[in-house]
Protein backbone atom coordinates (compact mmCIF):
# COMPACT_ATOMS: atom_id res chain seq x y z
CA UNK A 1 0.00 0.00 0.00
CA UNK A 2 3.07 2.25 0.76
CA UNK A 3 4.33 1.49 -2.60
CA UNK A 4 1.13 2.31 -4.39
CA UNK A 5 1.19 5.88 -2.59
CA UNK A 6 4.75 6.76 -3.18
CA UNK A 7 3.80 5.42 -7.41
CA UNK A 8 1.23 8.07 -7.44
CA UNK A 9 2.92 10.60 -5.44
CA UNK A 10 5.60 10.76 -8.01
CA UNK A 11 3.33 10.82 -10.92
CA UNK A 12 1.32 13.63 -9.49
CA UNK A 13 4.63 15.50 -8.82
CA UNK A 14 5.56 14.87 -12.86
CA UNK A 15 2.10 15.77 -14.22
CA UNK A 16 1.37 12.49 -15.45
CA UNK A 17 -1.94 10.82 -14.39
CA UNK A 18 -1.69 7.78 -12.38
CA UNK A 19 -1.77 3.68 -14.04
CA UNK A 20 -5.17 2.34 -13.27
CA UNK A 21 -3.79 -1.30 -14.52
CA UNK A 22 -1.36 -1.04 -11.92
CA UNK A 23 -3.92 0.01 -9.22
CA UNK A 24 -6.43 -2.72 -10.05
CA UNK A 25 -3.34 -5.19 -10.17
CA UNK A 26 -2.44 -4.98 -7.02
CA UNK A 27 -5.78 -5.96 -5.22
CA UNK A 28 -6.01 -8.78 -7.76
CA UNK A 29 -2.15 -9.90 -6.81
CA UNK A 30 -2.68 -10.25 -2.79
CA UNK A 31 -6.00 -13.18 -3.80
CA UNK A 32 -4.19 -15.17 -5.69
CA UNK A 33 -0.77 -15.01 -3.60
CA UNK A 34 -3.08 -15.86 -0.98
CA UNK A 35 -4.53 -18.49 -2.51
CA UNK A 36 -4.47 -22.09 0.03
CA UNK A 37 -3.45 -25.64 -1.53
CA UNK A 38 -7.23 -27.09 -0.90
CA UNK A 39 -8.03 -24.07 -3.95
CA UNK A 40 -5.50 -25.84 -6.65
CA UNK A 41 -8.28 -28.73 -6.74
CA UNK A 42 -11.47 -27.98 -8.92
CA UNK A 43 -8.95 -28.10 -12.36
CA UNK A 44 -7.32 -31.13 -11.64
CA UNK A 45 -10.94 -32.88 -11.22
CA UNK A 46 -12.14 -30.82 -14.46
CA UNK A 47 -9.03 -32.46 -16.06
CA UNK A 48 -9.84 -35.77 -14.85
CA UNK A 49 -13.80 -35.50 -16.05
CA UNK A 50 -11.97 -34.03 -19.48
CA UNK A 51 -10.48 -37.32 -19.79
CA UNK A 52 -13.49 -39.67 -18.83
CA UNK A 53 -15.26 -37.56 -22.02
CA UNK A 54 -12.26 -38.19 -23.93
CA UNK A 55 -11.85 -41.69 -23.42
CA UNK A 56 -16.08 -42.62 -23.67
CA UNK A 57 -15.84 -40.84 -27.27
CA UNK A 58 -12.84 -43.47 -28.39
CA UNK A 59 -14.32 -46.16 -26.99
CA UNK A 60 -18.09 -44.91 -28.60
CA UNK A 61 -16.28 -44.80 -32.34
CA UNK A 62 -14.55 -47.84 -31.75
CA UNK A 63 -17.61 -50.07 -30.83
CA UNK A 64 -19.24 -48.20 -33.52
CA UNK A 65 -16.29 -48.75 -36.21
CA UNK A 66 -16.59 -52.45 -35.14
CA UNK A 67 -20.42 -52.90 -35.44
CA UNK A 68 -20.21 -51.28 -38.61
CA UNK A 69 -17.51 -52.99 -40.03
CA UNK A 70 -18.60 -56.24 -39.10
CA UNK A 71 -22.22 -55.71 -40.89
CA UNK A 72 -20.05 -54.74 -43.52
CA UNK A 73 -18.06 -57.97 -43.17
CA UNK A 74 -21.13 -60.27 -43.00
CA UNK A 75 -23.78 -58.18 -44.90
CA UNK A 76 -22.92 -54.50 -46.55
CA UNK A 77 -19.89 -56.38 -48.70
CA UNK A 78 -22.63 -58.79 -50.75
CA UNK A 79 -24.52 -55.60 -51.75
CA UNK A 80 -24.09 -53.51 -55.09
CA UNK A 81 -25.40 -50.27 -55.07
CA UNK A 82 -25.51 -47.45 -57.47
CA UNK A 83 -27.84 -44.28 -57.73
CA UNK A 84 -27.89 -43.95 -61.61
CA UNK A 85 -31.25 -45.77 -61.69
CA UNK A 86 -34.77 -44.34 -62.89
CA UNK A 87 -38.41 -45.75 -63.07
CA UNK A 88 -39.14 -46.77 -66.71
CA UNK A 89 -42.12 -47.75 -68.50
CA UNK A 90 -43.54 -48.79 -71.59
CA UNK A 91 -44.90 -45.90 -72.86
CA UNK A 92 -47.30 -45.61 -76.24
CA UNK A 93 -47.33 -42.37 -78.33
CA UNK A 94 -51.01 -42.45 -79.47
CA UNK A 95 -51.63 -40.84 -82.95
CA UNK A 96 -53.91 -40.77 -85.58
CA UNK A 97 -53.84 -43.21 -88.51
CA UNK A 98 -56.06 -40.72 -90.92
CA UNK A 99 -56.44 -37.16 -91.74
CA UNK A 100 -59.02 -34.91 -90.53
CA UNK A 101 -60.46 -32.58 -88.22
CA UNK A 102 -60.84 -33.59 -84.73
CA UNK A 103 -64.46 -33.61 -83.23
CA UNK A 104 -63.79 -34.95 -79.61
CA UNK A 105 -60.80 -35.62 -77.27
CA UNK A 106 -62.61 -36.26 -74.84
CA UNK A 107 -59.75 -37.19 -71.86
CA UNK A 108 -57.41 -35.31 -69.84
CA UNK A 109 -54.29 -35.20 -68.78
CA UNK A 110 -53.44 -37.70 -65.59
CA UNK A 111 -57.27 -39.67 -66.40
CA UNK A 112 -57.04 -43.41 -66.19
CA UNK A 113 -58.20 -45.41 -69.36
CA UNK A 114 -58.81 -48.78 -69.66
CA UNK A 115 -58.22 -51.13 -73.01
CA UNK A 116 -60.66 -49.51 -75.40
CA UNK A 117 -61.89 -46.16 -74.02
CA UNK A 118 -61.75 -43.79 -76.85
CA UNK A 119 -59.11 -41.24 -76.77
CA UNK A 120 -60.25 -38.92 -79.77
CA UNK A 121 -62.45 -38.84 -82.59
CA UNK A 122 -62.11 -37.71 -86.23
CA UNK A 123 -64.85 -36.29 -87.93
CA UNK A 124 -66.07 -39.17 -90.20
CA UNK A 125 -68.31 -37.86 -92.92
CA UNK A 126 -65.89 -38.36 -95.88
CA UNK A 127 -64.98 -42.12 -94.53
CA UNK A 128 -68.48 -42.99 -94.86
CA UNK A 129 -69.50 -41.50 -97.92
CA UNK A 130 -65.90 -43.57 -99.02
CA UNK A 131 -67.10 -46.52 -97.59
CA UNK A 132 -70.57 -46.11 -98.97
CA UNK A 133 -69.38 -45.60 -102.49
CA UNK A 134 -67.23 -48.19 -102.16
CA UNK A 135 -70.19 -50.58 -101.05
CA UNK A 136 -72.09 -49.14 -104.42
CA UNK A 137 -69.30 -50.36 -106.89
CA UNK A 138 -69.15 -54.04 -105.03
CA UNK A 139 -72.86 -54.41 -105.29
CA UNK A 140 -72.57 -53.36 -109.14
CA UNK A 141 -70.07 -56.06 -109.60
CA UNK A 142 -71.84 -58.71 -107.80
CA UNK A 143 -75.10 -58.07 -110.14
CA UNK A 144 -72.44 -58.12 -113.19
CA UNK A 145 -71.61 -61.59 -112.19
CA UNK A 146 -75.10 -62.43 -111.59
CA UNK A 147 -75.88 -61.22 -115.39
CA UNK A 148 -72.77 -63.37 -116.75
CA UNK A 149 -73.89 -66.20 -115.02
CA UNK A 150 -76.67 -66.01 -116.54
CA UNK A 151 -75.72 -65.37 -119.65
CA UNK A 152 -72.94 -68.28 -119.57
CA UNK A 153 -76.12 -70.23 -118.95
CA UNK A 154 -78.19 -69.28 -122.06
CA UNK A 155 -75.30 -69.91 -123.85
CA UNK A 156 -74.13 -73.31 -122.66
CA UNK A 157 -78.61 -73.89 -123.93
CA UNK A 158 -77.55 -72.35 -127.37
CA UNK A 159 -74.32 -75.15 -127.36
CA UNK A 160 -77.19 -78.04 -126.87
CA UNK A 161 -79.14 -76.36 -129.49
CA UNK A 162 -76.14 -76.23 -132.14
CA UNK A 163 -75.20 -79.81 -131.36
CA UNK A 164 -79.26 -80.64 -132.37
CA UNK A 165 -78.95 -78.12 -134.83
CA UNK A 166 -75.94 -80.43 -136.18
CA UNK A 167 -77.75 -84.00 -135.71
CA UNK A 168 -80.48 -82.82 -138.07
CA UNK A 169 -78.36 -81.48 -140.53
CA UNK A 170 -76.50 -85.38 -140.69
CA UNK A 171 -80.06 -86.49 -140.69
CA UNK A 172 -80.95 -84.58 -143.82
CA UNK A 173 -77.31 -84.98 -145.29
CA UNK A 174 -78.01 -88.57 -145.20
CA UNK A 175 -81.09 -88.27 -146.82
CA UNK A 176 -79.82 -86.13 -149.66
CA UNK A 177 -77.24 -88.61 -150.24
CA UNK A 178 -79.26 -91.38 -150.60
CA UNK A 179 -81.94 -89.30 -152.76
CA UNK A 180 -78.64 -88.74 -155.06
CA UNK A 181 -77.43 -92.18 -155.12
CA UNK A 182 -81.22 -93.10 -156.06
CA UNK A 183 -80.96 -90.51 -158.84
CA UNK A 184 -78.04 -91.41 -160.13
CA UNK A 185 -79.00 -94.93 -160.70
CA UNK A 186 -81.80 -94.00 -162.33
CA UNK A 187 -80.35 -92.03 -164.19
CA UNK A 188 -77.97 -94.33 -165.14
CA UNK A 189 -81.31 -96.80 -166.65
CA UNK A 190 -82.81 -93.47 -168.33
CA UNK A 191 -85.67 -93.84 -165.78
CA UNK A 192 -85.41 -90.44 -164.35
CA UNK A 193 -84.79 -86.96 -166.18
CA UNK A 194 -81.73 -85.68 -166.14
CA UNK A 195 -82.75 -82.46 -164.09
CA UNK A 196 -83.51 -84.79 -161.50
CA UNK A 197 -80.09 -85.67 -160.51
CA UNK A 198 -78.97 -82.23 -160.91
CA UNK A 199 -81.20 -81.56 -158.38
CA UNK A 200 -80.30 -84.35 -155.82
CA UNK A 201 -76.95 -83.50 -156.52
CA UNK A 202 -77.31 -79.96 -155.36
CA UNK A 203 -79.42 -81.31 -152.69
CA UNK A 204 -76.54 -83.48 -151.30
CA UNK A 205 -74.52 -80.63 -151.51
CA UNK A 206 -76.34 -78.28 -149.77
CA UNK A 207 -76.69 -80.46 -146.86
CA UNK A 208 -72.91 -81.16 -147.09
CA UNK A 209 -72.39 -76.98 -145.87
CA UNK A 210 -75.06 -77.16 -143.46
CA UNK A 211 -73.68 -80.04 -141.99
CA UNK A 212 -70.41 -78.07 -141.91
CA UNK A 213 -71.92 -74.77 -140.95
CA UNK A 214 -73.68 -76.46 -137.95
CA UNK A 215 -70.71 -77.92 -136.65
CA UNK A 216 -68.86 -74.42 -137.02
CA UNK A 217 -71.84 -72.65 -135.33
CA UNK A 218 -71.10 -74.99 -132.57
CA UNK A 219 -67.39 -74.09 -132.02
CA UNK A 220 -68.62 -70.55 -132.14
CA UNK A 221 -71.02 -71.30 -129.24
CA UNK A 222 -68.82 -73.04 -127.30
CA UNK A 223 -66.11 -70.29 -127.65
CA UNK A 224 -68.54 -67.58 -126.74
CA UNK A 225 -69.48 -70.11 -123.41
CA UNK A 226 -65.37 -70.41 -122.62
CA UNK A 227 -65.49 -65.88 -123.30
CA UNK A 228 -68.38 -65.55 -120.78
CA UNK A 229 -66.95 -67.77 -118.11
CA UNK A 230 -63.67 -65.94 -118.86
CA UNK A 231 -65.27 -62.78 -118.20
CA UNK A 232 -67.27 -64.11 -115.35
CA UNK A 233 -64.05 -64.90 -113.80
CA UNK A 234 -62.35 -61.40 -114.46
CA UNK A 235 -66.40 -60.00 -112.91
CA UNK A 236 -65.24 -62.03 -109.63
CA UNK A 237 -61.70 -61.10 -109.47
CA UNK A 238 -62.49 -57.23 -110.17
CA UNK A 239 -64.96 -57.68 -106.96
CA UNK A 240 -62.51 -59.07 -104.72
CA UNK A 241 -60.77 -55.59 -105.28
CA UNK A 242 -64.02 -53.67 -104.70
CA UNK A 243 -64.48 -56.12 -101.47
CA UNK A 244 -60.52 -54.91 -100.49
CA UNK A 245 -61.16 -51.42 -101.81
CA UNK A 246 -64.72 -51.52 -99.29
CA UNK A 247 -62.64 -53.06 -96.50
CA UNK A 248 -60.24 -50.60 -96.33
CA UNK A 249 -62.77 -47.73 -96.48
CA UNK A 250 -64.28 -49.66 -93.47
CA UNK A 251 -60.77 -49.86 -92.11
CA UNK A 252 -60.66 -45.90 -92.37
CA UNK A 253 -63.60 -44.90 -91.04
CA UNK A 254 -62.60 -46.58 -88.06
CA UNK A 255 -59.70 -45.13 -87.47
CA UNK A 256 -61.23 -42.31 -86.99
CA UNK A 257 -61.78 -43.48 -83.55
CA UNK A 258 -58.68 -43.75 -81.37
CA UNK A 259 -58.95 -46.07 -78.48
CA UNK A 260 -56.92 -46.79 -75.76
CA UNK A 261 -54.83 -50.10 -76.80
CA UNK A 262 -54.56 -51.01 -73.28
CA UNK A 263 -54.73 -49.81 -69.75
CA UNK A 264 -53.19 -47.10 -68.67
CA UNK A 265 -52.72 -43.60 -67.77
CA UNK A 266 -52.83 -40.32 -70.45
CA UNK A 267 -49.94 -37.89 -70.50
CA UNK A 268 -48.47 -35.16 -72.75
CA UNK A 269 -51.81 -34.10 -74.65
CA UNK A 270 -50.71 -32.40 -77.53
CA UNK A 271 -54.28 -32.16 -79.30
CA UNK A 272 -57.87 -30.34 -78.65
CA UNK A 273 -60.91 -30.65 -80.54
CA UNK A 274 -61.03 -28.85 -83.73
CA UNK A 275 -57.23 -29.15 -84.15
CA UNK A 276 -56.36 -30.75 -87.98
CA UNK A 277 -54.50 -33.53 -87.46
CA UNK A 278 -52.46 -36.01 -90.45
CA UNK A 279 -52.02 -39.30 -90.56
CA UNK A 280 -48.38 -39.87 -87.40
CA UNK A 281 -50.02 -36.71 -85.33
CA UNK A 282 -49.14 -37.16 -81.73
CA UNK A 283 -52.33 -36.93 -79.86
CA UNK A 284 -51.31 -38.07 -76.55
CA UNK A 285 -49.14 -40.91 -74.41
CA UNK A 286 -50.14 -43.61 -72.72
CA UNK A 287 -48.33 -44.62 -69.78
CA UNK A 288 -48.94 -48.14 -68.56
CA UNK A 289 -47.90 -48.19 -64.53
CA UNK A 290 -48.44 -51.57 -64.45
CA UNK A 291 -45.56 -52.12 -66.14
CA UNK A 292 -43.23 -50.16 -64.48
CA UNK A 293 -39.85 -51.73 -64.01
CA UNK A 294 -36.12 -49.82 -63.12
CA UNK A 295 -33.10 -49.71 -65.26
CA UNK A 296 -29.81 -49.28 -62.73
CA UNK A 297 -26.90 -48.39 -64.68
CA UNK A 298 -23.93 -50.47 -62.97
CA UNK A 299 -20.36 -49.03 -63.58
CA UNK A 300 -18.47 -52.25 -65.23
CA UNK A 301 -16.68 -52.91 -62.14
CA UNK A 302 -19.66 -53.44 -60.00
CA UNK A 303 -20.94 -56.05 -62.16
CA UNK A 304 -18.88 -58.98 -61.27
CA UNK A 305 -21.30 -60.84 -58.88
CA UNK A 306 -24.58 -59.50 -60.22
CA UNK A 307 -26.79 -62.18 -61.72
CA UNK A 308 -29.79 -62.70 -63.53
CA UNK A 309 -32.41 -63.51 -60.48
CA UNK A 310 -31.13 -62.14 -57.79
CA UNK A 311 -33.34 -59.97 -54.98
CA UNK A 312 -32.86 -56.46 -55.25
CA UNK A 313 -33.68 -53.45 -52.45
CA UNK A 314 -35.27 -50.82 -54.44
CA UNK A 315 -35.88 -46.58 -52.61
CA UNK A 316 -37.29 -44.40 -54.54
CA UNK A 317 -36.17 -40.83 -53.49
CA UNK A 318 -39.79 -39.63 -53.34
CA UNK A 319 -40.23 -42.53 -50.96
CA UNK A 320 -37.51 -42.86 -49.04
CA UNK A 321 -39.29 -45.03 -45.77
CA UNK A 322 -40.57 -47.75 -48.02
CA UNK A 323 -38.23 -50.31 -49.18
CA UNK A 324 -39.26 -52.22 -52.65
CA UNK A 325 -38.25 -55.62 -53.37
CA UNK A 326 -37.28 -56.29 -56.83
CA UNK A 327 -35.74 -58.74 -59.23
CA UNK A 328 -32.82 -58.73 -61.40
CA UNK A 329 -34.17 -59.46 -64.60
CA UNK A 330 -32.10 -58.87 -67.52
CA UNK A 331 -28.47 -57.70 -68.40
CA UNK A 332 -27.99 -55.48 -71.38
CA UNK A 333 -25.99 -56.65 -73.99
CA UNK A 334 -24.02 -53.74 -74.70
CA UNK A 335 -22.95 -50.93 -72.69
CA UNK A 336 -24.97 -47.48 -73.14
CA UNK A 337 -22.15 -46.20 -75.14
CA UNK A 338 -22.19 -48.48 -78.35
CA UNK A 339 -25.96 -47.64 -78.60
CA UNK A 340 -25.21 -44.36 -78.52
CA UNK A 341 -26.05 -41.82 -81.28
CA UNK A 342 -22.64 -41.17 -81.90
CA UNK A 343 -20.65 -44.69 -80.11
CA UNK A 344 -17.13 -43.87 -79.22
CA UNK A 345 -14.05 -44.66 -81.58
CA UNK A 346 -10.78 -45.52 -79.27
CA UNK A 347 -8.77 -46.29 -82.47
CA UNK A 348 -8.02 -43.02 -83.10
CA UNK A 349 -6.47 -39.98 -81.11
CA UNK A 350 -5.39 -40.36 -77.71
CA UNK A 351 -7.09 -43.06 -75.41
CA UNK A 352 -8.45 -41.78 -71.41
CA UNK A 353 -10.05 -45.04 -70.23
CA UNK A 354 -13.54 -44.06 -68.94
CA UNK A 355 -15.50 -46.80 -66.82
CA UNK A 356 -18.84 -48.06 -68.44
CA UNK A 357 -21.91 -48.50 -67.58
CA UNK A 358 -23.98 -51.31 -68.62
CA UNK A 359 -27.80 -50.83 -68.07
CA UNK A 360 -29.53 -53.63 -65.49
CA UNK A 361 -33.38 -54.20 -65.79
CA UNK A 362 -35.08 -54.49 -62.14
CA UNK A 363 -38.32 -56.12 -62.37
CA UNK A 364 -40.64 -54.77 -59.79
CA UNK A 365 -43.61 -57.29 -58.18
CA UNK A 366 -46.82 -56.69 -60.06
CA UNK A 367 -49.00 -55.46 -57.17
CA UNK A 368 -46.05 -52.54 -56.39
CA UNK A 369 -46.49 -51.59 -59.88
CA UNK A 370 -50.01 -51.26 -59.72
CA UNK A 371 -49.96 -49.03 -56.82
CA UNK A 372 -49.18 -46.19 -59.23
CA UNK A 373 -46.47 -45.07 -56.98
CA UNK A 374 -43.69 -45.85 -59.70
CA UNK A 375 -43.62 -42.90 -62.36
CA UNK A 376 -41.32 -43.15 -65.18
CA UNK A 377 -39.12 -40.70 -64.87
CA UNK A 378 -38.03 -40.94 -60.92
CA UNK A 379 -34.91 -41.61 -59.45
CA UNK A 380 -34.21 -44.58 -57.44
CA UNK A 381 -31.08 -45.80 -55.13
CA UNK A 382 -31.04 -49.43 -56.24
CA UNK A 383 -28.74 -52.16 -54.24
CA UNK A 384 -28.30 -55.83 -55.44
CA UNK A 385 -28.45 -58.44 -52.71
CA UNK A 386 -25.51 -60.83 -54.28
CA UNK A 387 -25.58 -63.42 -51.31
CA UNK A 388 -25.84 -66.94 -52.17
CA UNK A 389 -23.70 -66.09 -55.77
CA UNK A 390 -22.45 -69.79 -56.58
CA UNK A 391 -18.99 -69.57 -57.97
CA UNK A 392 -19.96 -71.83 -61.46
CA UNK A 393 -22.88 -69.82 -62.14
CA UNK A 394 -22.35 -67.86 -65.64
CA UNK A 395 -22.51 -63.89 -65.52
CA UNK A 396 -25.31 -63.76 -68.60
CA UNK A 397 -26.65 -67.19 -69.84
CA UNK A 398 -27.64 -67.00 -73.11
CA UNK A 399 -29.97 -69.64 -74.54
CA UNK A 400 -28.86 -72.18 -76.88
CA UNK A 401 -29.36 -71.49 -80.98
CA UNK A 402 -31.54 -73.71 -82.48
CA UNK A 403 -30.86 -76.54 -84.62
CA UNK A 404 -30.80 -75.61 -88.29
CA UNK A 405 -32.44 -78.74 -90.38
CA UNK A 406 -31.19 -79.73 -93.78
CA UNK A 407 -32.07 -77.38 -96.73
CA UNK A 408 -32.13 -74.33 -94.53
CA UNK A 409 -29.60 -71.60 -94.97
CA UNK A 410 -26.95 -71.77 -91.51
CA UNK A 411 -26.74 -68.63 -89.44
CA UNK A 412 -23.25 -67.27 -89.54
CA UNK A 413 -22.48 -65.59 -86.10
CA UNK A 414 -19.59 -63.61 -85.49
CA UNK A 415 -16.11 -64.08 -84.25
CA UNK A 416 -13.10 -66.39 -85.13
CA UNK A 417 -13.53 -70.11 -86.68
């Protein structure tokens, strides 16, 4: 305290104001000189309990490092997972098969259709005046073959009638002949005039052509039967192209309904009523959930235990709770690269290896699919349960070619003889 006074006695003396540091040292000095052993305690327990913390953490992450790496050891190591995987479908792009106006669409966007709702109409009134002209001309055709029938009938009469026609024309040739042969004897006794043989002569004669012209009246008759029935056969052939010509009228006029060609669910309308549309004018898709299935695409390293079979853990990122079982179903045969618009070409340039992907179909069960909760389009985290992989079991087993019998061509298949 002396100390302190004389310190500010000779700063007053000098002018200079006095330290307050030094002033609110000193108080603070005296506590902590004073300070007994018993005090020193409280850190050395906080040091201790520091410790204990310390030591619970390590031995936390250890048992945690073990638990996890021994469901790693027994389970996480059969699994292959990858997160390039997306809900795919079969989807239809409706359009219309004919020209026209559109008179109804008469869905929406997200509606539900079953196999054969209609999805549009065209206006029809040219298709069924087509179809009823076409009708017209096939009727026409059918009477034509009617009429040649019956004409082919009337003549195959007039072919009886020429072969009578012929029979009494030998009938009176014989006659004639014998009436000359009379004559001439006669004639040859003086008994008969001479004009008299002259005229059983001419007689004779004149049966002779009629005989002739009889038989060549038939040949004409039974040429004009073979012409008719020739023609009656052209009549039926001409009306199996009217009957084509009618059935694809009929064929065109329905087209201009569009029905659903199975169940499913309608997406991307492009089309309203009144819109002109040509025949390959999108009108809407068709998304059938039911057969939604996932495509993983497995980096070419990862594929070394996956099989054709094997269960598969499927979570959709829109659902990430729910796990779906699935099945691997197929392997692609190619990696997405060679069916690529433009496929890679390593011959040339310099070569940076890139890993591959080859696409994996996941078949999902059928009542998951028909939930709806699938959409084309999502993404999934999909992880291949390889457990139970036998060590003979072929990556992709492809099915046998079948046996080619004699006198068919062999299939030549690719690679070295």
């Amino acid at each position: 305290m002396a100390i302190s006074t004389m310190a500010f006695r000779e700063d007053y003396a000098q002018g200079r104001p006095a330290a307050p540091a030094a002033a609110a040292a000193a108080p603070v000095a005296a506590p902590a000189a004073a300070r007994s052993p018993a005090e020193a305690a409280p850190p050395a327990r906080r040091r201790v309990l520091r410790r204990l913390v310390v030591a619970t953490l390590l031995l936390g992450a250890a048992a945690f490092g073990a638990f996890e790496g021994a469901d790693w050891y027994k389970v996480g190591r059969f699994f292959v997972a990858t997160d390039d995987a997306y809900v795919q479908a079969d989807i239809s792009t409706l359009a219309a098969k004919v020209s026209g106006y559109l008179d109804a669409v008469p869905v929406v966007n997200g509606q539900a259709v079953r196999a054969g709702d209609v999805i549009a109409r065209i206006e029809d009134g040219d298709y069924r005046l087509a179809l009823q002209a076409a009708e017209d001309k096939l009727a026409t055709q059918r009477s034509t073959i009617v009429r040649i029938g019956r004409q082919v009938e009337a003549a195959r009469a007039q072919v009886l009638q020429g072969g009578a026609q012929i029979e009494a024309a030998k009938a009176d040739q014989v006659r004639a002949a014998a009436d000359y042969q009379r004559q001439m004897q006669l004639a040859q006794s003086e008994f008969a005039a001479r004009s008299r043989l002259e005229q059983a002569r001419a007689d004779r004669d004149r049966q002779d052509a009629t005989v002739k012209g009889a038989e060549a009246n038939l040949t004409a008759l039974q040429a004009n039967v073979a012409v008719l029935e020739a023609q009656g056969r052209e009549a039926e052939n001409l009306a199996a192209e009217l009957k084509t010509a009618a059935d694809r009228a009929r064929r065109d006029l329905s087209f201009t309904v569009l029905r659903a060609p199975f169940d499913g669910v309608i997406g991307n309308k492009a089309v309203e009523a009144g819109a002109y549309v040509a025949p390959g004018s999108r009108i809407a898709a068709l998304v059938p959930l039911q057969s939604a299935r996932v495509d993983a695409n497995f980096k070419e390293t990862q594929l070394a235990r996956v099989r054709v079979g094997q269960p598969v853990h499927i979570r959709v990122d829109a659902w990430p709770d729910r796990d779906i079982q699935g099945t691997v179903e197929s392997l692609s045969p190619a990696s997405g690269s060679v069916f690529s618009l433009l496929p890679p070409d390593n011959a040339t340039g310099n070569f940076t290896k890139i890993v591959q992907r080859l696409p994996v179909r996941v078949r999902v069960p059928e009542a998951v699919a028909r939930e709806g909760l699938l959409r084309p389009g999502l993404s999934v985290v999909v992880r291949v349960d390889t457990r139970g992989l036998r060590d003979d079991q072929p990556p992709a087993p492809i099915a046998p070619l079948p046996a080619v019998s004699e006198g068919a061509p062999a299939v030549r298949t690719a690679g070295r003889r």
